[in-house]
Protein backbone atom coordinates (compact mmCIF):
# COMPACT_ATOMS: atom_id res chain seq x y z
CA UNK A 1 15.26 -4.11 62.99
CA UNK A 2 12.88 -4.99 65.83
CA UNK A 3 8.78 -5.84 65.71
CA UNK A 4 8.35 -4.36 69.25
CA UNK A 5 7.71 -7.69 70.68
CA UNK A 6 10.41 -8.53 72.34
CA UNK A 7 9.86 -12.45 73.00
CA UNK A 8 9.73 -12.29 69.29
CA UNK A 9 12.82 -10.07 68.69
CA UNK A 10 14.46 -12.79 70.78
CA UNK A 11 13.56 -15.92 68.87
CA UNK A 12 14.73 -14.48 65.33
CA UNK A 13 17.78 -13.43 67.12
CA UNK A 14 18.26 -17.08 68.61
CA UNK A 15 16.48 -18.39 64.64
CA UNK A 16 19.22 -16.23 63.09
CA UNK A 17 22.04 -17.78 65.91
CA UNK A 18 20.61 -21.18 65.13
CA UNK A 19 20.98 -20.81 61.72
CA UNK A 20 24.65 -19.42 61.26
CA UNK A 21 26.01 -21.77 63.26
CA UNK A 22 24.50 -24.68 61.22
CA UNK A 23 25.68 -22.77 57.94
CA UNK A 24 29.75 -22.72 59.55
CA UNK A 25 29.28 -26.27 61.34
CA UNK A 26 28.10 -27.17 57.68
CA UNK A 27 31.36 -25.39 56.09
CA UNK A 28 33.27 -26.84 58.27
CA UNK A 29 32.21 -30.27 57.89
CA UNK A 30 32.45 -30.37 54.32
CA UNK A 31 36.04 -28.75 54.65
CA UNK A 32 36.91 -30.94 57.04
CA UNK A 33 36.14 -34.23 54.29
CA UNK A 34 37.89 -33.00 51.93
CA UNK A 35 40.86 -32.45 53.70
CA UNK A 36 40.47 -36.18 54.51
CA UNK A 37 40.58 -37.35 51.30
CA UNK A 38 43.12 -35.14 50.45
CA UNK A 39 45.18 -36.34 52.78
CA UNK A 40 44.31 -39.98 52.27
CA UNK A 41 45.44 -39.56 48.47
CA UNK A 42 48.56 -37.76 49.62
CA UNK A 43 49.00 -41.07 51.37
CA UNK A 44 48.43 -43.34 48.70
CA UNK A 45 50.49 -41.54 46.15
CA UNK A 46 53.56 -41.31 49.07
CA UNK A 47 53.17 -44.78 49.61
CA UNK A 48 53.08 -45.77 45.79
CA UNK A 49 56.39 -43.48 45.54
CA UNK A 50 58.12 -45.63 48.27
CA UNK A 51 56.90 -48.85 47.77
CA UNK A 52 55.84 -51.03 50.50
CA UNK A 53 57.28 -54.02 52.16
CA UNK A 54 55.90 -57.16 52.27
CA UNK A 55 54.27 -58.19 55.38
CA UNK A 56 52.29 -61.94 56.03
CA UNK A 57 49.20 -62.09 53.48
CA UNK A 58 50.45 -58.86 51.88
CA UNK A 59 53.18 -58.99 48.67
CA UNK A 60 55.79 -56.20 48.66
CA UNK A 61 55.31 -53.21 46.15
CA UNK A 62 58.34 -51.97 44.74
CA UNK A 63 58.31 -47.73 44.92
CA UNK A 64 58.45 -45.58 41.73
CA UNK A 65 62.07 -45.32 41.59
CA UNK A 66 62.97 -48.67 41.87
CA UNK A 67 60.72 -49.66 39.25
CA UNK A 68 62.89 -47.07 36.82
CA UNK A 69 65.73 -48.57 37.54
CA UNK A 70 64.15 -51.87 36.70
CA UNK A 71 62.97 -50.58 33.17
CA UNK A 72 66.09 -48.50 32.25
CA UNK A 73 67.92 -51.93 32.82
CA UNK A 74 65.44 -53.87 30.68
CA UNK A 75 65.88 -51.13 28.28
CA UNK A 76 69.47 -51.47 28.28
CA UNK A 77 69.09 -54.99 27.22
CA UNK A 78 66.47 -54.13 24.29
CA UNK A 79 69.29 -51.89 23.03
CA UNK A 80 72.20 -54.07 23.19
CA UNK A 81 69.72 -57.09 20.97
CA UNK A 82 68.91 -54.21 18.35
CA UNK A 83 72.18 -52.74 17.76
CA UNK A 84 74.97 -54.62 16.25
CA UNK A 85 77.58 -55.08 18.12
CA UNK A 86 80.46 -58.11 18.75
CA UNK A 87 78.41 -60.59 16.70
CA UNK A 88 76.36 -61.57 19.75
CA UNK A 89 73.16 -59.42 19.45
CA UNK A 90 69.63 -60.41 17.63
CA UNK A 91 70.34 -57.77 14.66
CA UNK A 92 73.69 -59.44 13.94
CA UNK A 93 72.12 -62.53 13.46
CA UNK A 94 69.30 -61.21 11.25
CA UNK A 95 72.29 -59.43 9.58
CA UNK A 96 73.93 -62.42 8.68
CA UNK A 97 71.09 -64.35 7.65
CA UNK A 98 69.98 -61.35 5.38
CA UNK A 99 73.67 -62.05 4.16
CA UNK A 100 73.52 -65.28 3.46
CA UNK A 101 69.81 -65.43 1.57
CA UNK A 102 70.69 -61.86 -0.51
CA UNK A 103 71.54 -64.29 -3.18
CA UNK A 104 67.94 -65.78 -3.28
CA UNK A 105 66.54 -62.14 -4.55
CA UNK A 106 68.72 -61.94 -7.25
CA UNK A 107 67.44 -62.82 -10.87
CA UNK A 108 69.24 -65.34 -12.76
């Protein structure tokens, strides 16, 4: 579509020009952040899955899996006090002191 003027014709052509490209430059810029903080949080959450080491001013950070391996061993503890086992655990002791007062809830 033309007006017949062609200086005009030319500056909505260049208008138009001007316009698309700030429209894709816009696209692209906001495309272009959030890959960025994608890739940031892909960081973060790769570097809480390995853990860091400690460096000076900065503590270590143990990654996921060691920190399993740190609960399923406390775990393994909690089970061996609540289970009754070679007389050693917590619920042998409660068992034998449940024992020896079972008398006391008995009517005379």
């Amino acid at each position: 579509m033309t007006t017949g003027i062609t200086g005009l014709d030319v500056a909505a052509a260049i208008a138009a020009a001007v316009v698309a490209l700030g429209g894709a430059a816009t696209l692209l810029y906001r495309w272009v952040r959030t890959m960025r903080r994608v890739v940031r949080g892909l960081g973060d959450f790769l570097e809480d899955w390995a853990g860091v080491e400690g460096r000076p001013g900065v503590p270590e950070r143990p990654g996921v899996m060691q920190r399993l391996s740190s609960l399923e061993e406390k775990a393994a503890v909690i089970k061996h006090e609540v289970r009754p086992n070679s007389g050693s655990s917590l619920r042998d002791a409660v068992d034998r002191v449940d024992a020896r007062t079972a008398h006391l809830d008995k009517p005379e």
